[in-house]
PDB file of N, CA and C in Angstrom:
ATOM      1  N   UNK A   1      -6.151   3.982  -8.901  1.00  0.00           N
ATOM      2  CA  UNK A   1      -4.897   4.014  -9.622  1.00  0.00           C
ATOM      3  C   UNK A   1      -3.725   4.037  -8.632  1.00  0.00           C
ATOM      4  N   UNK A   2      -2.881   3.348  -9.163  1.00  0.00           N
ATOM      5  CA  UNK A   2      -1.913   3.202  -7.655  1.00  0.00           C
ATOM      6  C   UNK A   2      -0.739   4.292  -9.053  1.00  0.00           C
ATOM      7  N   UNK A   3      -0.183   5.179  -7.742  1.00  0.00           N
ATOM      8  CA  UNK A   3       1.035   5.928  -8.442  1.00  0.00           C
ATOM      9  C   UNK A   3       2.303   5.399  -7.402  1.00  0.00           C
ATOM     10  N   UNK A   4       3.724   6.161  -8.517  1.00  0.00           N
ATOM     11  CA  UNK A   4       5.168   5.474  -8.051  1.00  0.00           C
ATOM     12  C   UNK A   4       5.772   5.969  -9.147  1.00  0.00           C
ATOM     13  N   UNK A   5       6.928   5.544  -8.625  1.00  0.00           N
ATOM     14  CA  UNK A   5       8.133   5.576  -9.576  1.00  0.00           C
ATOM     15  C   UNK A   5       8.292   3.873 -10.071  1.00  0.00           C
ATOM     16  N   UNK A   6       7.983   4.283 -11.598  1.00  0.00           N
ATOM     17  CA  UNK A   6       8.656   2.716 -12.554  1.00  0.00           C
ATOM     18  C   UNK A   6       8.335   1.717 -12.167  1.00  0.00           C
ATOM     19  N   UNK A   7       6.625   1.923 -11.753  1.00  0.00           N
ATOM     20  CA  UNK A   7       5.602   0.984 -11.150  1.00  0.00           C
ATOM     21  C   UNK A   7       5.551   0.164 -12.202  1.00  0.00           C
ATOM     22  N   UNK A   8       5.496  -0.739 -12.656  1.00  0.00           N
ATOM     23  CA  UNK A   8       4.318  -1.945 -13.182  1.00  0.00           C
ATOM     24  C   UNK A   8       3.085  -2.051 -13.192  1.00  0.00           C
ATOM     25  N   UNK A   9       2.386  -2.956 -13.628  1.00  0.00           N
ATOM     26  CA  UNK A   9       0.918  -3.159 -14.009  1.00  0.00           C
ATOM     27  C   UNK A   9      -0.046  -3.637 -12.415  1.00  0.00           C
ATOM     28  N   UNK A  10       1.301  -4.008 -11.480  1.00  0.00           N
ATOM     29  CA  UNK A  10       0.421  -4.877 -10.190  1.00  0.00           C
ATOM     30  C   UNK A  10       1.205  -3.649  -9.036  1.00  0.00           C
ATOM     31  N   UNK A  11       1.692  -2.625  -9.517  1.00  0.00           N
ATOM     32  CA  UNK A  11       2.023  -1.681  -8.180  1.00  0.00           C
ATOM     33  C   UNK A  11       3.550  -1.882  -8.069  1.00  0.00           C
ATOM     34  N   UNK A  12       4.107  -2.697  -8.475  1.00  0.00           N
ATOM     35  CA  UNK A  12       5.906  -2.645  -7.934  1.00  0.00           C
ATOM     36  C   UNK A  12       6.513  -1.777  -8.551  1.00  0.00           C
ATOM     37  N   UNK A  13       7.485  -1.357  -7.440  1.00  0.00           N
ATOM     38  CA  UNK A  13       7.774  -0.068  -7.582  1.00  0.00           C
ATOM     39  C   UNK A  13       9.596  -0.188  -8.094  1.00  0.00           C
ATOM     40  N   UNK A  14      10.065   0.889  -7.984  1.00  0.00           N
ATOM     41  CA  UNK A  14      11.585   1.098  -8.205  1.00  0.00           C
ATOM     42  C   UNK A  14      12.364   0.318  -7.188  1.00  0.00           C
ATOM     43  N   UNK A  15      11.325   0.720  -5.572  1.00  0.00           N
ATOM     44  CA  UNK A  15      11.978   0.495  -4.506  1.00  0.00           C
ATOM     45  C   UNK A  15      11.438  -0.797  -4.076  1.00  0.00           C
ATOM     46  N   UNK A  16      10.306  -1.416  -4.573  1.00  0.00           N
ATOM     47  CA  UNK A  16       9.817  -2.897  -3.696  1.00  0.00           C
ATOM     48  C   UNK A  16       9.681  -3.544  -4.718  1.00  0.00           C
ATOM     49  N   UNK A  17      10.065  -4.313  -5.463  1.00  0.00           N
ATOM     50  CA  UNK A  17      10.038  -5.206  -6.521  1.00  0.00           C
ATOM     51  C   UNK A  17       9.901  -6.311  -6.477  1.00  0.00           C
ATOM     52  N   UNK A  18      10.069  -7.484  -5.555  1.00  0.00           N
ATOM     53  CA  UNK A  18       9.748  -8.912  -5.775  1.00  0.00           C
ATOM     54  C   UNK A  18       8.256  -9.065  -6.213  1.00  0.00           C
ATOM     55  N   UNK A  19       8.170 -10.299  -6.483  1.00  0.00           N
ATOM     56  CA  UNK A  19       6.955 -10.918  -7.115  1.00  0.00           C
ATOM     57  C   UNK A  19       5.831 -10.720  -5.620  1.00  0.00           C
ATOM     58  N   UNK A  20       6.183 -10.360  -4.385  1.00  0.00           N
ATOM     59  CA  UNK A  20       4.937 -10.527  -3.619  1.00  0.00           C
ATOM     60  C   UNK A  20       4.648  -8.664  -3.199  1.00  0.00           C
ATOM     61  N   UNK A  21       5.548  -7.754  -3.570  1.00  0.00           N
ATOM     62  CA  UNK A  21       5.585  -6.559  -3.589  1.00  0.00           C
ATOM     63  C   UNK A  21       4.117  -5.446  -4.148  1.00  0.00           C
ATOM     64  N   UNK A  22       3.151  -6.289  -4.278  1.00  0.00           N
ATOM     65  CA  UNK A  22       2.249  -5.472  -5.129  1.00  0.00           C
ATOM     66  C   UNK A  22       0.803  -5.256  -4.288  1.00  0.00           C
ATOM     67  N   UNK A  23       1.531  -4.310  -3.151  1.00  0.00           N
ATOM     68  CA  UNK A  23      -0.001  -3.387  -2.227  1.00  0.00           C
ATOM     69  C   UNK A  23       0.866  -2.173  -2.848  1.00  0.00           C
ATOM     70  N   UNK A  24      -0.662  -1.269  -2.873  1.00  0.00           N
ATOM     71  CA  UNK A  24      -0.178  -0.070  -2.401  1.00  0.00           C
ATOM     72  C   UNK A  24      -1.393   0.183  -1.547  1.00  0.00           C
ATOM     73  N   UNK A  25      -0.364   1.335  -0.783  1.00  0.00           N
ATOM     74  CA  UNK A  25      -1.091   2.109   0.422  1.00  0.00           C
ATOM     75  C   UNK A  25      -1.504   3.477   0.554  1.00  0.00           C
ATOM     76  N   UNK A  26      -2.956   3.949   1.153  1.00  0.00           N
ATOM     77  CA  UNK A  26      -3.174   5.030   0.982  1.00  0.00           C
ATOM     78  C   UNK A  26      -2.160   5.802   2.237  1.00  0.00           C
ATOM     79  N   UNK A  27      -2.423   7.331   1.292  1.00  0.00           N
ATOM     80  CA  UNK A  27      -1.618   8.407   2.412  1.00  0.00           C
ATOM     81  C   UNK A  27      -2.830   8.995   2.927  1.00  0.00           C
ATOM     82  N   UNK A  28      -2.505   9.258   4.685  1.00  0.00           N
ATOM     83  CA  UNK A  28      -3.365   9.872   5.116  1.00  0.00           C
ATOM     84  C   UNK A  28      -3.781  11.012   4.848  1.00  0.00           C
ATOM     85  N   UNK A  29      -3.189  12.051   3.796  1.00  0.00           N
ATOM     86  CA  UNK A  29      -2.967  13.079   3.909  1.00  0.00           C
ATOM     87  C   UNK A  29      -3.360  13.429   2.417  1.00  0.00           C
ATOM     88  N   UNK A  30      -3.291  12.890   1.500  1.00  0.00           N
ATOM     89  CA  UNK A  30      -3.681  13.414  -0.030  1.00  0.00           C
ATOM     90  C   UNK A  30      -4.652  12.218  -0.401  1.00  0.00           C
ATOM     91  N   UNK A  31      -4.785  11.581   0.571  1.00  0.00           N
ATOM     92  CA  UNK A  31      -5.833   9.954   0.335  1.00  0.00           C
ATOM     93  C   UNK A  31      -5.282   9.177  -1.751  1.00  0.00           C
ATOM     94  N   UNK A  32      -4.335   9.064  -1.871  1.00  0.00           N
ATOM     95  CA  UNK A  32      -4.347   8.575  -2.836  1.00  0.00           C
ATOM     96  C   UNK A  32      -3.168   7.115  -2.666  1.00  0.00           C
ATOM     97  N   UNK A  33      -3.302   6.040  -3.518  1.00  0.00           N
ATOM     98  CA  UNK A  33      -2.522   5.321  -3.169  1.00  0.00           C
ATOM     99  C   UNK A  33      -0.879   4.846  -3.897  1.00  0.00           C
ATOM    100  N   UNK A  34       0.058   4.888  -3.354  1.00  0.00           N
ATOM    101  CA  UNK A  34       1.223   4.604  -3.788  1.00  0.00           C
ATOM    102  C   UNK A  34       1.931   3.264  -3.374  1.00  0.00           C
ATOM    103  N   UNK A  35       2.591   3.266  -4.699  1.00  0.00           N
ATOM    104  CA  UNK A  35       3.579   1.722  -4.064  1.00  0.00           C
ATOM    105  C   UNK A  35       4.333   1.919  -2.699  1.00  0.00           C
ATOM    106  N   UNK A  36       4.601   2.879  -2.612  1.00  0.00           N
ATOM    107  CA  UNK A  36       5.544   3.025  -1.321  1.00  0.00           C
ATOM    108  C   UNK A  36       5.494   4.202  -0.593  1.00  0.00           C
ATOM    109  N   UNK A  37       6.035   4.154   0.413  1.00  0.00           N
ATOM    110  CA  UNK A  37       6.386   6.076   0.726  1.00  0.00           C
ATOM    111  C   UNK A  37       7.074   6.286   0.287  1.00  0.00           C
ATOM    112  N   UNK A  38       8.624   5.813   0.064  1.00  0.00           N
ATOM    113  CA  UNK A  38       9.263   6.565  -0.616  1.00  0.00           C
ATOM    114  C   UNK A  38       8.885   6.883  -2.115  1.00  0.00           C
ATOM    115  N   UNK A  39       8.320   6.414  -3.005  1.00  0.00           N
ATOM    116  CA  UNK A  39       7.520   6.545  -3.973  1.00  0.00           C
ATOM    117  C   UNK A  39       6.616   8.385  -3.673  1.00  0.00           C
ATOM    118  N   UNK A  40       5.977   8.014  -2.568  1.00  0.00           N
ATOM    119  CA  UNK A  40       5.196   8.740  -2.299  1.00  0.00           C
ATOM    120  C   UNK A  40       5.776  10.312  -2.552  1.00  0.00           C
ATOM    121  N   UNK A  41       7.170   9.999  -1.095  1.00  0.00           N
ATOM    122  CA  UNK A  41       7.897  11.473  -0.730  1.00  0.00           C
ATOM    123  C   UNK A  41       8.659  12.258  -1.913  1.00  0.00           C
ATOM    124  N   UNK A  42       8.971  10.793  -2.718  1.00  0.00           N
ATOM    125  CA  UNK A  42       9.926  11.723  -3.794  1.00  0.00           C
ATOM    126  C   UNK A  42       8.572  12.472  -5.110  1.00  0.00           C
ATOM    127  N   UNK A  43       7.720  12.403  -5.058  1.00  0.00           N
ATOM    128  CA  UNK A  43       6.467  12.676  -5.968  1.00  0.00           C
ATOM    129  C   UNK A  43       5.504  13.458  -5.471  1.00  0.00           C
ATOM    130  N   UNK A  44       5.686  13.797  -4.262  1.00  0.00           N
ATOM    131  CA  UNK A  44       5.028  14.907  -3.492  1.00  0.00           C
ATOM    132  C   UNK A  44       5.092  15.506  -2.384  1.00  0.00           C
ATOM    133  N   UNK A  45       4.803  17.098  -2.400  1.00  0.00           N
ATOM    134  CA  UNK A  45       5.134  17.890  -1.775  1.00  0.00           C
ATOM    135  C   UNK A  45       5.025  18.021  -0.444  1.00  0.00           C
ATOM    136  N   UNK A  46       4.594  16.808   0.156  1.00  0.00           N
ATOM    137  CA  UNK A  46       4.357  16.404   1.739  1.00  0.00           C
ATOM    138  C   UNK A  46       4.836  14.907   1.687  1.00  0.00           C
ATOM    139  N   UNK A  47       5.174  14.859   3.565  1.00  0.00           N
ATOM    140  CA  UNK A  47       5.496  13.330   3.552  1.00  0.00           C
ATOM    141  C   UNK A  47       4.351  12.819   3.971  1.00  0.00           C
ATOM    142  N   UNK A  48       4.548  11.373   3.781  1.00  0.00           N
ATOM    143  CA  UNK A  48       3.637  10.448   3.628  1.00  0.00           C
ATOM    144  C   UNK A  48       3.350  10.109   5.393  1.00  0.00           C
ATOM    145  N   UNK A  49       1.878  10.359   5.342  1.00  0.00           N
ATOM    146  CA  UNK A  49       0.976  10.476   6.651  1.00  0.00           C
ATOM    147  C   UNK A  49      -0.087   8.875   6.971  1.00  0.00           C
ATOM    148  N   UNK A  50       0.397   8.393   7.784  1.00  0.00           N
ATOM    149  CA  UNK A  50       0.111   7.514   8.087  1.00  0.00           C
ATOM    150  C   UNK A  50      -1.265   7.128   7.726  1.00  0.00           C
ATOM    151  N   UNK A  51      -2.384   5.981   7.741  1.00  0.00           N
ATOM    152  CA  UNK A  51      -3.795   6.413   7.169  1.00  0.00           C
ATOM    153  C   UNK A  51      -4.563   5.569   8.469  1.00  0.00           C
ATOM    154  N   UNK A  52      -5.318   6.386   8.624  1.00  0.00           N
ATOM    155  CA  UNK A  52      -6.233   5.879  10.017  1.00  0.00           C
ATOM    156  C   UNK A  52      -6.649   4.685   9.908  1.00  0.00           C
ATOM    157  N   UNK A  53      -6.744   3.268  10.321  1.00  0.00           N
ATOM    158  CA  UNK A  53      -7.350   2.245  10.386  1.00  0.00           C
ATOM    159  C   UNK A  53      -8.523   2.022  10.214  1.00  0.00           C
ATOM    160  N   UNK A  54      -8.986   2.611  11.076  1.00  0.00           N
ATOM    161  CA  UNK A  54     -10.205   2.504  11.601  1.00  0.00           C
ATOM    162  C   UNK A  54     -11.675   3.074  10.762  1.00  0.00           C
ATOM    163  N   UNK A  55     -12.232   2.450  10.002  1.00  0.00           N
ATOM    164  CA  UNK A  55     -13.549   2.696   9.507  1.00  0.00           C
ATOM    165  C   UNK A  55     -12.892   3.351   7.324  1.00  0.00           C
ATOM    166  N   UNK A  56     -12.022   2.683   7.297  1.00  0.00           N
ATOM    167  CA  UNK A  56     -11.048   2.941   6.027  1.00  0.00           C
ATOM    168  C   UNK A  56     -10.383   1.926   5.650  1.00  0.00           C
ATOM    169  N   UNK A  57     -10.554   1.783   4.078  1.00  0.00           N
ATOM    170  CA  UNK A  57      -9.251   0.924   3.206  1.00  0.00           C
ATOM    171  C   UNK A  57      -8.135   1.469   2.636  1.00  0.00           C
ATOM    172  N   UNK A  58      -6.934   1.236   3.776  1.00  0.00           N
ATOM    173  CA  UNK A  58      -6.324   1.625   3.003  1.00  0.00           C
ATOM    174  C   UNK A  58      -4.933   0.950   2.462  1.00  0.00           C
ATOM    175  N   UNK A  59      -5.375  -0.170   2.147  1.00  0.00           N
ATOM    176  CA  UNK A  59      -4.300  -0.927   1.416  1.00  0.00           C
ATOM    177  C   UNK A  59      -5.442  -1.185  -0.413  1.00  0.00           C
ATOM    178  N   UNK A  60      -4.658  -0.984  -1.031  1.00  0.00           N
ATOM    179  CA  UNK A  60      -5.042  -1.557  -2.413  1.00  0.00           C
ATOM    180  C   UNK A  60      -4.349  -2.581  -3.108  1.00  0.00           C
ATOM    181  N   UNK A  61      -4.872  -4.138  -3.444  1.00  0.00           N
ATOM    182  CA  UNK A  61      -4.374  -4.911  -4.054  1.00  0.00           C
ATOM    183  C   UNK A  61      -3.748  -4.687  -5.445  1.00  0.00           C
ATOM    184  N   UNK A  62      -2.586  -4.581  -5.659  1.00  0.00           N
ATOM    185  CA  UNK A  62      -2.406  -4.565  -6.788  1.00  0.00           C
ATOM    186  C   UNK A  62      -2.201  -5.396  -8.426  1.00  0.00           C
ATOM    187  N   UNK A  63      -2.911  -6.690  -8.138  1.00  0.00           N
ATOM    188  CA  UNK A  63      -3.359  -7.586  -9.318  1.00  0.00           C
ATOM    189  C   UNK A  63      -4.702  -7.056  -9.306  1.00  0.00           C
ATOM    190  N   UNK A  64      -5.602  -7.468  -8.380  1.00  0.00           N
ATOM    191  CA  UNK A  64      -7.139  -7.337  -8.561  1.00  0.00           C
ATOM    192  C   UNK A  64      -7.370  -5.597  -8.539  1.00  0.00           C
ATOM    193  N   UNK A  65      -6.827  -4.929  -8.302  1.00  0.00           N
ATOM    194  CA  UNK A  65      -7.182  -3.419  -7.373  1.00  0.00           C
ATOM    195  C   UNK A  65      -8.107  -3.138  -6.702  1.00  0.00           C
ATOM    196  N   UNK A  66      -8.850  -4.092  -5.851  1.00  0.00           N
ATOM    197  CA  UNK A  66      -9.963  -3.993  -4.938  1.00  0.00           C
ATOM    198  C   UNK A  66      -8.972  -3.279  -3.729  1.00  0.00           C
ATOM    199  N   UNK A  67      -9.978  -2.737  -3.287  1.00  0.00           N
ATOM    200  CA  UNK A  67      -9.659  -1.731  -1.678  1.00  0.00           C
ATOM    201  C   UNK A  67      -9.349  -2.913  -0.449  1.00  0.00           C
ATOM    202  N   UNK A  68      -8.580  -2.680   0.450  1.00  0.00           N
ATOM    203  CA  UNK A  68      -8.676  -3.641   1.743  1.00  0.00           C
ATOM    204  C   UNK A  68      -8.765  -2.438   2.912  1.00  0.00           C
ATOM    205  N   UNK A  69      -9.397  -3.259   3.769  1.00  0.00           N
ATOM    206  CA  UNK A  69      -9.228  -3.107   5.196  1.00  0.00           C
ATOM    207  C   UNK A  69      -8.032  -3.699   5.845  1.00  0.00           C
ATOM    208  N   UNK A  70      -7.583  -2.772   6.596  1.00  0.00           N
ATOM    209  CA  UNK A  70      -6.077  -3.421   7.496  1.00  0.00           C
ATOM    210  C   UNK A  70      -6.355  -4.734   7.861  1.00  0.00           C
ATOM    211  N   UNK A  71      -7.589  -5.189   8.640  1.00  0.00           N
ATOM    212  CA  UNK A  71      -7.494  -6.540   8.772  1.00  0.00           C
ATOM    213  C   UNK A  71      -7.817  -7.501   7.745  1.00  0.00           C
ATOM    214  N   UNK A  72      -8.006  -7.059   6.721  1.00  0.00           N
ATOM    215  CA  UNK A  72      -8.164  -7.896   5.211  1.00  0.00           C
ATOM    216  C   UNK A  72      -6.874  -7.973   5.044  1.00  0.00           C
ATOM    217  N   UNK A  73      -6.011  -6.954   5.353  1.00  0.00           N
ATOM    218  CA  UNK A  73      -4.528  -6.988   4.471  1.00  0.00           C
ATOM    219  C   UNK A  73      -3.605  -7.845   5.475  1.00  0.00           C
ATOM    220  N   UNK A  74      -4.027  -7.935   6.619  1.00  0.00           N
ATOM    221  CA  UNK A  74      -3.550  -8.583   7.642  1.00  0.00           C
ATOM    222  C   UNK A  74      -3.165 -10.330   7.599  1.00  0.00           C
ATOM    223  N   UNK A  75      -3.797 -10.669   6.466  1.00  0.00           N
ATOM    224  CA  UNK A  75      -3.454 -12.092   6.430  1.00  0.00           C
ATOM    225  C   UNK A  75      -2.568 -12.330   5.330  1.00  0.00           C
ATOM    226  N   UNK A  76      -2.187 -10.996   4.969  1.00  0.00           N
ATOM    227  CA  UNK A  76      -1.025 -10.791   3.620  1.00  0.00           C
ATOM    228  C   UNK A  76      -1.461 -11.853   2.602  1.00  0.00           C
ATOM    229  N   UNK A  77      -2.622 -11.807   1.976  1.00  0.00           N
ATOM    230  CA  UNK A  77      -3.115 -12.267   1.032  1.00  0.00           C
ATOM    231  C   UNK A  77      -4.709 -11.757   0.462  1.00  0.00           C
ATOM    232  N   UNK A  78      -4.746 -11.619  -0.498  1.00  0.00           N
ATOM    233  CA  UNK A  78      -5.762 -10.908  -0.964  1.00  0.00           C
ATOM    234  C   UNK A  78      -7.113 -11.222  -0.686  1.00  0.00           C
ATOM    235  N   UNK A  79      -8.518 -11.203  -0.146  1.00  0.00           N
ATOM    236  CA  UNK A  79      -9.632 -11.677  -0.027  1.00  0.00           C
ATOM    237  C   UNK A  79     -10.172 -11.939  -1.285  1.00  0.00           C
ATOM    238  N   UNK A  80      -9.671 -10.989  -2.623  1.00  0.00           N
ATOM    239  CA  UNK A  80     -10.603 -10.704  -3.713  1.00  0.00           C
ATOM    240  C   UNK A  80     -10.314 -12.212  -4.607  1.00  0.00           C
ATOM    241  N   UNK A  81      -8.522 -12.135  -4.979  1.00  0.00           N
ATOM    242  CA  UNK A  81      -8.191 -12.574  -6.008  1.00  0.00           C
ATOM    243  C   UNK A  81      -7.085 -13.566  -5.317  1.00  0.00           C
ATOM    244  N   UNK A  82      -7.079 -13.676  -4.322  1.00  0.00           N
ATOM    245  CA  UNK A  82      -6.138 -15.190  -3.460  1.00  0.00           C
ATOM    246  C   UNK A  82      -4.373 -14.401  -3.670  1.00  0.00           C
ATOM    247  N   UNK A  83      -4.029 -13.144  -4.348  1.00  0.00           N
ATOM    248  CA  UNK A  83      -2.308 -12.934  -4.506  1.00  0.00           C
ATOM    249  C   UNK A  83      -1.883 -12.919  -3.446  1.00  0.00           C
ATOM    250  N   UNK A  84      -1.271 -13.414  -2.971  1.00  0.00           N
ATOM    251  CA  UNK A  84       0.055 -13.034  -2.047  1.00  0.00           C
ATOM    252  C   UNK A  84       0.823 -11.390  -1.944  1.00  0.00           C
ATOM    253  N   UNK A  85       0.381 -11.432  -0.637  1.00  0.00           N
ATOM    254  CA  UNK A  85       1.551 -10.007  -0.390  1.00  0.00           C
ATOM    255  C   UNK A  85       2.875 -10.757   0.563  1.00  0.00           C
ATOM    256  N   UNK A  86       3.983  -9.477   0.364  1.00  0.00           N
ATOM    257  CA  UNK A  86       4.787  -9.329   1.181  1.00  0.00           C
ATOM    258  C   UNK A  86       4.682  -9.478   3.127  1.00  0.00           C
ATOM    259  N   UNK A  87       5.361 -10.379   3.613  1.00  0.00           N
ATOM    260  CA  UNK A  87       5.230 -10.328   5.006  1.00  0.00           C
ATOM    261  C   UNK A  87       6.047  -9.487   5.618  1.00  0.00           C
ATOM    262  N   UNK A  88       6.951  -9.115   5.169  1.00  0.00           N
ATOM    263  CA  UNK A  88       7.874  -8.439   5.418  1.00  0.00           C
ATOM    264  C   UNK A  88       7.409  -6.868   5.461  1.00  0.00           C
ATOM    265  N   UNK A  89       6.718  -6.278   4.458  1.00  0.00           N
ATOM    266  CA  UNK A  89       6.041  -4.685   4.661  1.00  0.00           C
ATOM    267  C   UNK A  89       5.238  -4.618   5.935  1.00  0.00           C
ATOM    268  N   UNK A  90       5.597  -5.886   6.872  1.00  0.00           N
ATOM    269  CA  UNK A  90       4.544  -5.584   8.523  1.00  0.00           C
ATOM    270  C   UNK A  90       5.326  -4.909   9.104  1.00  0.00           C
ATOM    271  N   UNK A  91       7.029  -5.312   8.314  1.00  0.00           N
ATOM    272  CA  UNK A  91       8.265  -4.224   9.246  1.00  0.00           C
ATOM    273  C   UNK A  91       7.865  -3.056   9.527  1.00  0.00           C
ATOM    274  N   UNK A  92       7.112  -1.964   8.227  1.00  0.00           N
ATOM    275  CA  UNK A  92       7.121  -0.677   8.070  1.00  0.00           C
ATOM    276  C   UNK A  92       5.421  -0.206   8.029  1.00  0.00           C
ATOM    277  N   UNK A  93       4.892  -1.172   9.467  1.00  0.00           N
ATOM    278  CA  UNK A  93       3.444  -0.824   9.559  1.00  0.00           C
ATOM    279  C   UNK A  93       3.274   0.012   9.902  1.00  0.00           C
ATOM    280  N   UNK A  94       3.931   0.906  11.173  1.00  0.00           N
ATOM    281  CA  UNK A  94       4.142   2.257  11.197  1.00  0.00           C
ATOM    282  C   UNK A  94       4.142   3.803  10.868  1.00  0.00           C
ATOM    283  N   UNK A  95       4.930   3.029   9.741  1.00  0.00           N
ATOM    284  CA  UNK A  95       4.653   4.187   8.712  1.00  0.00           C
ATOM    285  C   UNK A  95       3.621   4.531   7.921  1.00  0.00           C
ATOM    286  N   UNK A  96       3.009   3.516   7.633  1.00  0.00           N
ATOM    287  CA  UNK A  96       1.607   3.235   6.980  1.00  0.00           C
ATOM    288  C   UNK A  96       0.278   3.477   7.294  1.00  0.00           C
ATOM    289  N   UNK A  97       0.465   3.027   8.516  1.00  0.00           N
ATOM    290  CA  UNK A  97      -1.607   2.695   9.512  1.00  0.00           C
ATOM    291  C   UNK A  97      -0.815   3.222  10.800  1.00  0.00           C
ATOM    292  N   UNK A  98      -1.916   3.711  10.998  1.00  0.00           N
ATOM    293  CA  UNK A  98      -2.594   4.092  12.927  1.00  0.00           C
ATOM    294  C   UNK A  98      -3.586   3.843  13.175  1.00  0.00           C
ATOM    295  N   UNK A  99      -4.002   3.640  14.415  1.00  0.00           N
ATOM    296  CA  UNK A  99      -4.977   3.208  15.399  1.00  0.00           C
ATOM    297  C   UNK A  99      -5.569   4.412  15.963  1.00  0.00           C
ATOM    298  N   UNK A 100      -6.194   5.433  15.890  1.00  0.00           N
ATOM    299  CA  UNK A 100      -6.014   6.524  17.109  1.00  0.00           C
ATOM    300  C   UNK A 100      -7.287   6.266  17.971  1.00  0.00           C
TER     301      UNK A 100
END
């Protein structure tokens, strides 16, 4: 289940809305997935903790809702169901995934 604020049926949120806007990402820290961090921060009582890469999915498609691996999500298009993601959320990979 992907949570947010004034999400939609494919994950878009208040704050990411175009038509290619629909991952959400797990938090490292409560493992559940949201449209956004800010989604995340304003809806819970911790900020949003980056999610380990490595041996974890943590991007979720939001047409199909199959799980990805960072390098599944890496070609910003879905393996399951062919949707298109955003290229632009590579800005705020950071915030999202680590490597450790």
């Amino acid at each position: 289940m992907i949570k947010g604020i004034e999400i939609d049926s494919c994950g878009r949120c208040l704050h990411y809305h175009t038509d290619l806007d629909i991952v959400a990402l797990q938090c490292g820290e409560c493992k559940q997935y949201y449209a956004c961090y800010q989604c995340h921060d304003q809806l819970c009582d911790h900020p949003f903790k980056a999610m380990d890469i490595r041996n974890s999915k943590p991007v979720m498609c939001g047409q199909c809702k199959n799980c990805l691996t960072f390098a599944q999500y890496q070609h910003y298009q879905c393996p399951f169901c062919q949707a298109n993601f955003n290229p632009r959320c590579g800005l705020h990979k950071d915030i999202y995934f680590e490597n450790k």
